[in-house]
PDB file of N, CA and C in Angstrom:
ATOM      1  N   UNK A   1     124.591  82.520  65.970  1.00  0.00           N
ATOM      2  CA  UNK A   1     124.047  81.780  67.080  1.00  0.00           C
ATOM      3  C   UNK A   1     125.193  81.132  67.869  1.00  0.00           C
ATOM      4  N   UNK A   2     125.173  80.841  69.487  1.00  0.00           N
ATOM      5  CA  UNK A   2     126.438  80.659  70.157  1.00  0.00           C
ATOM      6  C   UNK A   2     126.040  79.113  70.384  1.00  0.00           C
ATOM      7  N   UNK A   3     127.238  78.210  70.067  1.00  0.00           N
ATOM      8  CA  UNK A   3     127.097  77.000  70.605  1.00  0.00           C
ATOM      9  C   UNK A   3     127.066  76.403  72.012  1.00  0.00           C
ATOM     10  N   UNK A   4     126.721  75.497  72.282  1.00  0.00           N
ATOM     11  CA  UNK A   4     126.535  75.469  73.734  1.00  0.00           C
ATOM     12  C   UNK A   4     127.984  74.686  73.921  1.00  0.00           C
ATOM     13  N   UNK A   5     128.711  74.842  74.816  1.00  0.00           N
ATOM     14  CA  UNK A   5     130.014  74.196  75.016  1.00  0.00           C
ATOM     15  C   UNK A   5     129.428  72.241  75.693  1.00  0.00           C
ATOM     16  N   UNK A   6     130.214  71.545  75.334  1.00  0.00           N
ATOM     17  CA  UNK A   6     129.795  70.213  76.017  1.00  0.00           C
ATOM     18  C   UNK A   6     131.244  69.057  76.764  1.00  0.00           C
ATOM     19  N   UNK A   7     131.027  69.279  78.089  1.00  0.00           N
ATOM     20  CA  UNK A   7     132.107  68.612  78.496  1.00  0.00           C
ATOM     21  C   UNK A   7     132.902  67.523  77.515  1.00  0.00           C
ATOM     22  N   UNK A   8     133.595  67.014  77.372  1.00  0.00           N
ATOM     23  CA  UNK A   8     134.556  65.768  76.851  1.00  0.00           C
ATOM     24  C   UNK A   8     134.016  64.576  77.779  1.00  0.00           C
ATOM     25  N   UNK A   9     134.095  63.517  77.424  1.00  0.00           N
ATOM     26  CA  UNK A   9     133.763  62.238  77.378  1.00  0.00           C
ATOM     27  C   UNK A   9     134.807  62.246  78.812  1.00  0.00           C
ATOM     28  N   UNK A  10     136.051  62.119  78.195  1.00  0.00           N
ATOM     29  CA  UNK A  10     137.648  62.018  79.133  1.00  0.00           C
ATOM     30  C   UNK A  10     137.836  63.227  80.233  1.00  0.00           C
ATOM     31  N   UNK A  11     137.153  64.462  80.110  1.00  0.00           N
ATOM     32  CA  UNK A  11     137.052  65.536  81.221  1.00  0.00           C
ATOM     33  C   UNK A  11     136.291  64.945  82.101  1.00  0.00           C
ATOM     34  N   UNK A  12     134.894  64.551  81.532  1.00  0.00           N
ATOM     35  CA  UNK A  12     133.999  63.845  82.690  1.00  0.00           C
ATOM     36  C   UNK A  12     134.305  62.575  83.461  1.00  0.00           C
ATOM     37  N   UNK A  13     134.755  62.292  82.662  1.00  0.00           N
ATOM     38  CA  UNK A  13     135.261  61.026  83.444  1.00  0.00           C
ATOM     39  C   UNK A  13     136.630  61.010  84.479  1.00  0.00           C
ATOM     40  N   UNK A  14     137.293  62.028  84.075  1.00  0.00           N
ATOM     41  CA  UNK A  14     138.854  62.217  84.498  1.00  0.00           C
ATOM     42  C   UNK A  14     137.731  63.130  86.190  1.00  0.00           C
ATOM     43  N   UNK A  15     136.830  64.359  86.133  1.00  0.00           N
ATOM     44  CA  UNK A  15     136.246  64.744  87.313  1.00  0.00           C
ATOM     45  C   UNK A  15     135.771  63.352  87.967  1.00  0.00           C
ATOM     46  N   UNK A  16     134.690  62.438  87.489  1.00  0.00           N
ATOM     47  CA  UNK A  16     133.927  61.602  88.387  1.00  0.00           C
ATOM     48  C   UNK A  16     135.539  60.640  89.336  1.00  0.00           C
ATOM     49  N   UNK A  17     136.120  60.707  88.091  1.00  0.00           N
ATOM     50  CA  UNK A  17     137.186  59.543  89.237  1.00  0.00           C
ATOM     51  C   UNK A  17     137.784  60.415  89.869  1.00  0.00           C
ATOM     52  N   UNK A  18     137.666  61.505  90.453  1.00  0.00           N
ATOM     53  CA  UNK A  18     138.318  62.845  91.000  1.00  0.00           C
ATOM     54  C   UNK A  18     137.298  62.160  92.481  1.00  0.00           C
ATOM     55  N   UNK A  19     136.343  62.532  92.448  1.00  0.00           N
ATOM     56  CA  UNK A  19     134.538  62.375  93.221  1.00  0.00           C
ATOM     57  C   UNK A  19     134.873  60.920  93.840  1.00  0.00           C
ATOM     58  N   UNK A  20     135.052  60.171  92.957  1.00  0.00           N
ATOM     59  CA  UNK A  20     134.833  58.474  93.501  1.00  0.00           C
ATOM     60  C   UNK A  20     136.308  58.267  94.103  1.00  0.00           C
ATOM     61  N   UNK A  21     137.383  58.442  93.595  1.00  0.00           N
ATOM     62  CA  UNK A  21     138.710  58.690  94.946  1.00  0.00           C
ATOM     63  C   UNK A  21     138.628  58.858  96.204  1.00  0.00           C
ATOM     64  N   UNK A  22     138.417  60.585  95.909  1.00  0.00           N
ATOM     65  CA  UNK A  22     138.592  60.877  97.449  1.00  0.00           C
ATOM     66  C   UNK A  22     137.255  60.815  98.208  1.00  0.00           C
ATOM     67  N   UNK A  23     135.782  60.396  97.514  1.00  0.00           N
ATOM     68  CA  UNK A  23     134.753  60.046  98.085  1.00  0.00           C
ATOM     69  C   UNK A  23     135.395  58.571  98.871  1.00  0.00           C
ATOM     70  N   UNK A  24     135.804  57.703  97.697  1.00  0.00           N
ATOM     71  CA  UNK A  24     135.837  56.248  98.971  1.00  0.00           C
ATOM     72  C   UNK A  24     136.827  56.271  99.710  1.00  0.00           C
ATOM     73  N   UNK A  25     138.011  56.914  99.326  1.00  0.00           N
ATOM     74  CA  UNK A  25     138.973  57.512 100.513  1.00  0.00           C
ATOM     75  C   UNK A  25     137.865  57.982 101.833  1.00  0.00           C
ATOM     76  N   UNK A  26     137.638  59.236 101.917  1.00  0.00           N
ATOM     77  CA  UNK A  26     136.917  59.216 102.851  1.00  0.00           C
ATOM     78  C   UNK A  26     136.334  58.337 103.654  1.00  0.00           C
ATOM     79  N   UNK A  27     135.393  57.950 102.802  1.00  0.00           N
ATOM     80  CA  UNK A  27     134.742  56.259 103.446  1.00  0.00           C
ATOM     81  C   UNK A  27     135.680  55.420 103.707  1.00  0.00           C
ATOM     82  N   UNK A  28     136.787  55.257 103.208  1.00  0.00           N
ATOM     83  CA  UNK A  28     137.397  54.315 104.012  1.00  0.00           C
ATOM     84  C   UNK A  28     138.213  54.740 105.655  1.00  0.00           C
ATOM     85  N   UNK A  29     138.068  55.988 105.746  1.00  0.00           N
ATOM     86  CA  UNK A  29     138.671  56.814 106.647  1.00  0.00           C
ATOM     87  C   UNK A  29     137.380  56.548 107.982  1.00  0.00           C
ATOM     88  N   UNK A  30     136.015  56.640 107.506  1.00  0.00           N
ATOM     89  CA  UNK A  30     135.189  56.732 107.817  1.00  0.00           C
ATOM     90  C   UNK A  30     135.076  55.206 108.861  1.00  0.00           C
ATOM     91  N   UNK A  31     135.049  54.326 108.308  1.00  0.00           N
ATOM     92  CA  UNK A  31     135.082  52.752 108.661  1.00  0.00           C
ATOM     93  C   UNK A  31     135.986  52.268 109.694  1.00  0.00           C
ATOM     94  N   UNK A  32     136.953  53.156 109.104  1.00  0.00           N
ATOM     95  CA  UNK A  32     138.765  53.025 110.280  1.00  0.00           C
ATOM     96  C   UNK A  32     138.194  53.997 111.747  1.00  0.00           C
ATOM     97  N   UNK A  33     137.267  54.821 111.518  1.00  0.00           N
ATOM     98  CA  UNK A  33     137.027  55.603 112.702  1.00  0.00           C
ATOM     99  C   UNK A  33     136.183  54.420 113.483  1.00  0.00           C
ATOM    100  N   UNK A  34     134.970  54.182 112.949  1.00  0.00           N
ATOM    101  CA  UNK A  34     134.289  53.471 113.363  1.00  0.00           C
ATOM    102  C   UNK A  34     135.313  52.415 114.053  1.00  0.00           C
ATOM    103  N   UNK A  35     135.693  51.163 113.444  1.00  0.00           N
ATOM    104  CA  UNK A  35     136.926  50.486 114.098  1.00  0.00           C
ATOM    105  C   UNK A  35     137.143  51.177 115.386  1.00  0.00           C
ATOM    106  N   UNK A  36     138.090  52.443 115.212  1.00  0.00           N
ATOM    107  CA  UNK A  36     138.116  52.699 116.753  1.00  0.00           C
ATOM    108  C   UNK A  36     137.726  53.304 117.551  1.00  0.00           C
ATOM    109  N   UNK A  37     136.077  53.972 117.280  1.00  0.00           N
ATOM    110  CA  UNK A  37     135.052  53.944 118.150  1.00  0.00           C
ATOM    111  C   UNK A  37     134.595  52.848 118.785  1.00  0.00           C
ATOM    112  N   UNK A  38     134.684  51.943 117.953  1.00  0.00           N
ATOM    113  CA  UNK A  38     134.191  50.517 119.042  1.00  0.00           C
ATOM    114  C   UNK A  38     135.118  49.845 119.603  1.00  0.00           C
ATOM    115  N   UNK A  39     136.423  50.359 119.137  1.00  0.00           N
ATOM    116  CA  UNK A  39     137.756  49.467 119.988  1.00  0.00           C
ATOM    117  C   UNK A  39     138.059  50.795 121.256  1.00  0.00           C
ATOM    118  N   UNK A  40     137.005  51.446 121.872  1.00  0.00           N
ATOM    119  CA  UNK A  40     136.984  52.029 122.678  1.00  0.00           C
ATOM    120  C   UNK A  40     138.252  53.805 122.529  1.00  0.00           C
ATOM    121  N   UNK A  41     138.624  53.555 121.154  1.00  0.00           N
ATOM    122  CA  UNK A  41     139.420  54.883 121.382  1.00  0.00           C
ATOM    123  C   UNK A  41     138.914  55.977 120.228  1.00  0.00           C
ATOM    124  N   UNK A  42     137.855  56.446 121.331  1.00  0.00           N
ATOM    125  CA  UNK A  42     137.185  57.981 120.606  1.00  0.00           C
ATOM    126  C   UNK A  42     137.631  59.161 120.028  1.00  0.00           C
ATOM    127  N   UNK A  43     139.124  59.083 121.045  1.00  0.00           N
ATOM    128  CA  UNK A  43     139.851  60.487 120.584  1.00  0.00           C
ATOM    129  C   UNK A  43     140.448  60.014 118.981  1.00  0.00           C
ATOM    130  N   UNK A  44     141.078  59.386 119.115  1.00  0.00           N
ATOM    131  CA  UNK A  44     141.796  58.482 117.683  1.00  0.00           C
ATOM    132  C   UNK A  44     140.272  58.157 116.587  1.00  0.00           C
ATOM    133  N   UNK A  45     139.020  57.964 116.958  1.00  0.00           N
ATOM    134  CA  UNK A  45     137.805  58.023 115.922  1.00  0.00           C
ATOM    135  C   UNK A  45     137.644  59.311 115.631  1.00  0.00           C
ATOM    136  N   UNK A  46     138.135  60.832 116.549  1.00  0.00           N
ATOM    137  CA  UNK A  46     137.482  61.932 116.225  1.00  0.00           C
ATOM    138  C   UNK A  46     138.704  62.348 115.222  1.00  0.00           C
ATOM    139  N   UNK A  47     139.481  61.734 115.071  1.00  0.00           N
ATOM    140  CA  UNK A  47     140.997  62.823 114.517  1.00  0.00           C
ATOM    141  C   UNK A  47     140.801  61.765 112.702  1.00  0.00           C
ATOM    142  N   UNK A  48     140.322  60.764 113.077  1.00  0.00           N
ATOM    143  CA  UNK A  48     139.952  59.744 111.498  1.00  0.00           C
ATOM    144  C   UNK A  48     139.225  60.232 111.050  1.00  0.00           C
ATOM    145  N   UNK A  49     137.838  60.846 111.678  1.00  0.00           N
ATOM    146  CA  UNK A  49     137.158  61.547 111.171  1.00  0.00           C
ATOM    147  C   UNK A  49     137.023  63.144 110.133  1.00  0.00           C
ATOM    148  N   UNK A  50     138.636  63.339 111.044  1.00  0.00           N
ATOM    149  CA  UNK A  50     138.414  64.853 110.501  1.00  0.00           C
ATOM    150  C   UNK A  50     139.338  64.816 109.167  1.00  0.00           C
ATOM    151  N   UNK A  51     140.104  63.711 109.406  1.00  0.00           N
ATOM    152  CA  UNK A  51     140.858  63.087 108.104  1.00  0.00           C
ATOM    153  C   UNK A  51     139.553  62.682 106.683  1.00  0.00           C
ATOM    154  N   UNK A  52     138.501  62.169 107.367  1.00  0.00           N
ATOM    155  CA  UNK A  52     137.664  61.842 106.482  1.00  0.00           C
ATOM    156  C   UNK A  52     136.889  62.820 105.714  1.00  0.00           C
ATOM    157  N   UNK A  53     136.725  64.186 106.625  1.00  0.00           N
ATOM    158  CA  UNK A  53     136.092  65.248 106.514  1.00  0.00           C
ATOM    159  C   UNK A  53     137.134  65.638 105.201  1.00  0.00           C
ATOM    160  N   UNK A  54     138.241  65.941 105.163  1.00  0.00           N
ATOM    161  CA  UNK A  54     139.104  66.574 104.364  1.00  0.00           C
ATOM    162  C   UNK A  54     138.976  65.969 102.566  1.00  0.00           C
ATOM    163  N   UNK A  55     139.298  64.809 102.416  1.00  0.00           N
ATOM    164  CA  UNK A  55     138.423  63.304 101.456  1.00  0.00           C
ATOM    165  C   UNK A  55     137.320  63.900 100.967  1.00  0.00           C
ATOM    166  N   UNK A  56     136.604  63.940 102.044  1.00  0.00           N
ATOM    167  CA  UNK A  56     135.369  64.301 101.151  1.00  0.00           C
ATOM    168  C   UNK A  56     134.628  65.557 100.727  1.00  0.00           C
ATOM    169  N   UNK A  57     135.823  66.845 101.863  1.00  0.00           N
ATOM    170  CA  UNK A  57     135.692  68.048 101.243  1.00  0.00           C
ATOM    171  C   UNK A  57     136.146  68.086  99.730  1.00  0.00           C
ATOM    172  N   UNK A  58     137.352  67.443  99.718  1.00  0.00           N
ATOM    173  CA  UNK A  58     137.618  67.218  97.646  1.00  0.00           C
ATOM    174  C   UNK A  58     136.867  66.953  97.139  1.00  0.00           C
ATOM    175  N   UNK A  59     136.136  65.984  97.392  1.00  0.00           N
ATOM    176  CA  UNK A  59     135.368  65.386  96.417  1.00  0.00           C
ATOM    177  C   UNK A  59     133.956  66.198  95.975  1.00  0.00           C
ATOM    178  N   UNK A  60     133.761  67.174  97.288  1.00  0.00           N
ATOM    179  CA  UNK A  60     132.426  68.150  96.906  1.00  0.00           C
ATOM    180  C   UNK A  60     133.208  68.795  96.538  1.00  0.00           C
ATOM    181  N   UNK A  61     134.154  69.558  96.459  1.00  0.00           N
ATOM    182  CA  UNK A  61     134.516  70.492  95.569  1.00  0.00           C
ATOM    183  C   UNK A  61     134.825  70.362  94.415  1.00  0.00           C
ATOM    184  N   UNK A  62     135.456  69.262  93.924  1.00  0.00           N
ATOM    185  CA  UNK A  62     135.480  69.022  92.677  1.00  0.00           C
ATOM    186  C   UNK A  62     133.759  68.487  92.071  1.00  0.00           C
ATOM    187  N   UNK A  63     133.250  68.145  92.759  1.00  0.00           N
ATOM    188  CA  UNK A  63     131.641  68.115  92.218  1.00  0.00           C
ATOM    189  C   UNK A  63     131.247  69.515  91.535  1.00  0.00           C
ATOM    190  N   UNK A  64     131.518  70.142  92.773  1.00  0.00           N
ATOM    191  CA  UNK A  64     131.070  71.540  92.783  1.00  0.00           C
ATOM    192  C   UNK A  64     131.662  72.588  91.575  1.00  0.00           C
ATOM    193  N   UNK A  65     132.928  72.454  91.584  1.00  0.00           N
ATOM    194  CA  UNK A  65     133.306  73.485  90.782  1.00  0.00           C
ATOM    195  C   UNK A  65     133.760  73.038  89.408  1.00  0.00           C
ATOM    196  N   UNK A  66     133.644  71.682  89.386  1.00  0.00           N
ATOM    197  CA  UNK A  66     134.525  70.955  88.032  1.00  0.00           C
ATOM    198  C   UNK A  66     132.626  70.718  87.310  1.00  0.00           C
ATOM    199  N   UNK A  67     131.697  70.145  87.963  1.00  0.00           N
ATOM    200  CA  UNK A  67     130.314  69.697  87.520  1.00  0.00           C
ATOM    201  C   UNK A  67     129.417  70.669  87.410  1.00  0.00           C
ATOM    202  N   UNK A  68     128.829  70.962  88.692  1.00  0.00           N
ATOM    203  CA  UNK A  68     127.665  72.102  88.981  1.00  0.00           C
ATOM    204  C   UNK A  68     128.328  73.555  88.062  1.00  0.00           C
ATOM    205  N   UNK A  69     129.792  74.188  88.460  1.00  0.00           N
ATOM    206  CA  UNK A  69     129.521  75.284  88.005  1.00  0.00           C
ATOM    207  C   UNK A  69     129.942  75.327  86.717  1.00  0.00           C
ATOM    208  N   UNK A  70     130.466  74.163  85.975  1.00  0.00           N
ATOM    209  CA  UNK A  70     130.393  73.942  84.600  1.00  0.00           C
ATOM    210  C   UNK A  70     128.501  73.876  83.713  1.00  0.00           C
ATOM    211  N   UNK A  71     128.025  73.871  84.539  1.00  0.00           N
ATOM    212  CA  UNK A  71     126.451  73.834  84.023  1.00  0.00           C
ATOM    213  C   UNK A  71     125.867  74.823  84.455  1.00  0.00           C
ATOM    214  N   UNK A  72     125.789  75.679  85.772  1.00  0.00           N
ATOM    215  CA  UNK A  72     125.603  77.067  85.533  1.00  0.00           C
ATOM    216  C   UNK A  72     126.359  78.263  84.579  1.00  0.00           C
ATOM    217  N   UNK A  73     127.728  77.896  84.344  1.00  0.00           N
ATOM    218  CA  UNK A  73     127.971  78.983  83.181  1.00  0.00           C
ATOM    219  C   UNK A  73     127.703  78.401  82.046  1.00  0.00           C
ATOM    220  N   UNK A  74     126.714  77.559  81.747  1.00  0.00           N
ATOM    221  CA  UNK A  74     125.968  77.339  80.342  1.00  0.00           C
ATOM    222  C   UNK A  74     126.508  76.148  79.427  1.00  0.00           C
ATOM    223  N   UNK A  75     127.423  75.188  80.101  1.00  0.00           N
ATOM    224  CA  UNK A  75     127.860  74.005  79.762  1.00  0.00           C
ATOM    225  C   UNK A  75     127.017  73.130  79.520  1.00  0.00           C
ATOM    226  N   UNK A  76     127.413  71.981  78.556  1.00  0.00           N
ATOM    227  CA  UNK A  76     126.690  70.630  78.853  1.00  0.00           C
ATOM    228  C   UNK A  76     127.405  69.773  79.265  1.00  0.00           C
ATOM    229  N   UNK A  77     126.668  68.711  79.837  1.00  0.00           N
ATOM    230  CA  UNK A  77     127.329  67.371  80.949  1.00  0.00           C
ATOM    231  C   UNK A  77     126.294  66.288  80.079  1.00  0.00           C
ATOM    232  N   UNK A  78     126.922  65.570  79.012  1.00  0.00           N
ATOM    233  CA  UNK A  78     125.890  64.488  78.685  1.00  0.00           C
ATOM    234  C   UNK A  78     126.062  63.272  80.136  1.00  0.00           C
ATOM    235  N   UNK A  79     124.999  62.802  80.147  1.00  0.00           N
ATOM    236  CA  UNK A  79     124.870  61.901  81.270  1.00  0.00           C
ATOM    237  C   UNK A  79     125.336  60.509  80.452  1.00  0.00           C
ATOM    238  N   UNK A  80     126.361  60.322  81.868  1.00  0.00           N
ATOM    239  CA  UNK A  80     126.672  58.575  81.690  1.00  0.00           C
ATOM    240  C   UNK A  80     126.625  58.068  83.340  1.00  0.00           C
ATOM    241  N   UNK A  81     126.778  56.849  83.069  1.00  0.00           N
ATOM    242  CA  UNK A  81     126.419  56.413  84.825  1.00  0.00           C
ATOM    243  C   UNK A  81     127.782  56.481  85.619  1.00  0.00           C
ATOM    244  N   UNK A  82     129.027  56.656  84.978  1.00  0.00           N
ATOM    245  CA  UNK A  82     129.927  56.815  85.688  1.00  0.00           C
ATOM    246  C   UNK A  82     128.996  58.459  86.845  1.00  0.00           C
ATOM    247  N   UNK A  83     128.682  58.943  86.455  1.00  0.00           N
ATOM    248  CA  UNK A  83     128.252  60.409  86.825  1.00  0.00           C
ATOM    249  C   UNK A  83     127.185  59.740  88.094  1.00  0.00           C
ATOM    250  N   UNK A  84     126.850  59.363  88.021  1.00  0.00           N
ATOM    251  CA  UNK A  84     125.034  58.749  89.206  1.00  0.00           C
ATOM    252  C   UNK A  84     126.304  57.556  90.043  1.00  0.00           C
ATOM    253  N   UNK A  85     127.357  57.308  89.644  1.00  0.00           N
ATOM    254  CA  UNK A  85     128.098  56.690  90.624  1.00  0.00           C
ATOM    255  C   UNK A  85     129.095  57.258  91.434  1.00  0.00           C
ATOM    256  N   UNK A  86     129.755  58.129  90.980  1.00  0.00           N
ATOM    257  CA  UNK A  86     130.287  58.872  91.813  1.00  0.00           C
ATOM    258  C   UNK A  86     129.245  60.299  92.930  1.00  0.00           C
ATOM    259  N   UNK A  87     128.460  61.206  92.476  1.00  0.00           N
ATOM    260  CA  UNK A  87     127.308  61.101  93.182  1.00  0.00           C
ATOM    261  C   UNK A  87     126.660  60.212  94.123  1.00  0.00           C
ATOM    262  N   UNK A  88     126.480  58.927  94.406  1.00  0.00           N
ATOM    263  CA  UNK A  88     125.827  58.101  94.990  1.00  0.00           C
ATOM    264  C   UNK A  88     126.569  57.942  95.621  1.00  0.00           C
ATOM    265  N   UNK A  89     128.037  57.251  95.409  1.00  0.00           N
ATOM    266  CA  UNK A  89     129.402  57.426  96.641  1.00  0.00           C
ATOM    267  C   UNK A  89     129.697  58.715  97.400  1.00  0.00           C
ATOM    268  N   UNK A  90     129.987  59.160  97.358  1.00  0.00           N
ATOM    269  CA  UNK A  90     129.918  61.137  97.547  1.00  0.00           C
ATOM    270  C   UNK A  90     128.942  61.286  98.768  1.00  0.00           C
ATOM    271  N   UNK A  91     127.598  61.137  98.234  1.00  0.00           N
ATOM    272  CA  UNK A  91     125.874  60.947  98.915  1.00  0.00           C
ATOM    273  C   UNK A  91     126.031  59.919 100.189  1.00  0.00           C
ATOM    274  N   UNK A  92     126.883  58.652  99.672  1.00  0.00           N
ATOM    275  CA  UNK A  92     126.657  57.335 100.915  1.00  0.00           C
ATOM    276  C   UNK A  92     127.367  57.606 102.078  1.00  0.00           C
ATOM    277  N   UNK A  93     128.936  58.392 101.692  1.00  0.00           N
ATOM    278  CA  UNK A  93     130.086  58.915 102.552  1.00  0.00           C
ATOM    279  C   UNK A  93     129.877  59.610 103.411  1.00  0.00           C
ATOM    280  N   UNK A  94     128.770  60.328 102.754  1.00  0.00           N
ATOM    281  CA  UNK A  94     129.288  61.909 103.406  1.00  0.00           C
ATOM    282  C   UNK A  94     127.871  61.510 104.558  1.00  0.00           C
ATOM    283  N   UNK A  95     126.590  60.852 104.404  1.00  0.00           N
ATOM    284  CA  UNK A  95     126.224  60.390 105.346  1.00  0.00           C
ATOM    285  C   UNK A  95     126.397  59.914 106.387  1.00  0.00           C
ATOM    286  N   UNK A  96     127.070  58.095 105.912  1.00  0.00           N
ATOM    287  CA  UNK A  96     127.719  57.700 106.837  1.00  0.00           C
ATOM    288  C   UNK A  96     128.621  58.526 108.229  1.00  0.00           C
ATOM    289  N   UNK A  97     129.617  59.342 107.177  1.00  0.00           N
ATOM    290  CA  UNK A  97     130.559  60.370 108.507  1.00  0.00           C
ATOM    291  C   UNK A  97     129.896  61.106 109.029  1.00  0.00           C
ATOM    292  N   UNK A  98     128.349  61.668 108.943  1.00  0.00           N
ATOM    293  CA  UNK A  98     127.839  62.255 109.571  1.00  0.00           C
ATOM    294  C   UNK A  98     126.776  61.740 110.791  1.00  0.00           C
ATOM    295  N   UNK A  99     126.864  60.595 110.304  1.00  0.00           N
ATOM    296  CA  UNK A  99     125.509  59.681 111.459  1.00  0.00           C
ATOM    297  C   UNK A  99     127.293  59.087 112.627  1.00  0.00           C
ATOM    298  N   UNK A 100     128.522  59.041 111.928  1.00  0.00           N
ATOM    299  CA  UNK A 100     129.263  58.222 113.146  1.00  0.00           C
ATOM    300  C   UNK A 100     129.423  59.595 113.878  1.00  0.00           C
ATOM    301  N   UNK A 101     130.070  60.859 113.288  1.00  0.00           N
ATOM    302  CA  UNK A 101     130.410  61.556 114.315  1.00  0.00           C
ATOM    303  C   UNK A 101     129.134  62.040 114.914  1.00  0.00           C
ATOM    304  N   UNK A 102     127.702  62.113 114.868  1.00  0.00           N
ATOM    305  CA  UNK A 102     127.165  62.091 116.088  1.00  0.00           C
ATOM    306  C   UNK A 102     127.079  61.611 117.383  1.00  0.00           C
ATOM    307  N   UNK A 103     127.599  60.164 116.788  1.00  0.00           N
ATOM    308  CA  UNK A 103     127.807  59.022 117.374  1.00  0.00           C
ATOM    309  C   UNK A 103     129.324  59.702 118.517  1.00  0.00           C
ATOM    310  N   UNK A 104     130.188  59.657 117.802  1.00  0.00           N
ATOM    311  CA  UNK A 104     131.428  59.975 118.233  1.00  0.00           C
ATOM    312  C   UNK A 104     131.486  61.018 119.287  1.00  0.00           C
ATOM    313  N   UNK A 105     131.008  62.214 118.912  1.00  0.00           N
ATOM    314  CA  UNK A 105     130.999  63.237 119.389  1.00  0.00           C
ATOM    315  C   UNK A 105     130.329  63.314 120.631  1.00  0.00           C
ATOM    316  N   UNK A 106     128.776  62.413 120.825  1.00  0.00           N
ATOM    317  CA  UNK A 106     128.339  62.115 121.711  1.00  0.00           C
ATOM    318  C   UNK A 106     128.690  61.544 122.704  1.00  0.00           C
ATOM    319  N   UNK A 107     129.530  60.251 122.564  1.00  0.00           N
ATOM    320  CA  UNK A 107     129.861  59.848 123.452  1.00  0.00           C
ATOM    321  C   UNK A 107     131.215  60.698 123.938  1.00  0.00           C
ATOM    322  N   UNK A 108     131.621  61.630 123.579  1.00  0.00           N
ATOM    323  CA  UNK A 108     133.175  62.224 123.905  1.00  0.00           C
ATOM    324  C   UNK A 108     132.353  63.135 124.710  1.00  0.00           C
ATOM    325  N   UNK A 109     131.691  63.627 124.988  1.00  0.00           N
ATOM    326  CA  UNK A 109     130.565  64.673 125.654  1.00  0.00           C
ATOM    327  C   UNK A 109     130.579  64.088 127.178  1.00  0.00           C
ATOM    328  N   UNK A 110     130.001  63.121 127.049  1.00  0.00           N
ATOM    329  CA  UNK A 110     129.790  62.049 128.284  1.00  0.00           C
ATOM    330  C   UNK A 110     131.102  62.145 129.796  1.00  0.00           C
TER     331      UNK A 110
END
């Protein structure tokens, strides 16, 4: 009978602080845009943004390929809340940068 493989305590945790890095990186990239969307300089909010975009492309990818596809090839991930926190940061970020650069983008249209 084949055992089921089960992440490490220290793997999972060493990925989530991978996720929660460059997730609040992002977000903080995210905030600095904002800043200078409202200090009137859009071009300088769209180029923070794409800085932010990059942040939080890591952080889904390491979701993605360090989490998710460790559990489609038949892994286990015991749940701890470090895991529902980096997720939830990840989730808040990647929102946020998406409701400003509408914002952003819109008014650069104008």
């Amino acid at each position: 009978m084949e055992s089921t493989k089960c992440m490490s305590e220290e793997e999972l945790e060493l990925v989530c602080m991978e996720v929660i890095s460059n997730a609040g990186e992002g977000r903080a990239h995210v905030y600095t845009a904002l800043d200078l969307y409202l200090g009137g300089e859009r071009e300088k909010a769209k180029k923070e943004l794409e800085t932010a975009d990059g942040y939080l492309q890591a952080a889904h990818d390491a979701q993605f390929t360090k989490l998710m596809a460790y559990q489609l090839e038949g892994g286990e991930i015991k749940f701890q809340l470090i895991i529902l926190h980096a997720m939830d940061l990840l989730m808040v970020a990647s929102a946020e940068r998406d409701m400003l650069k509408h914002v952003v983008m819109a008014s650069i249209k104008e």
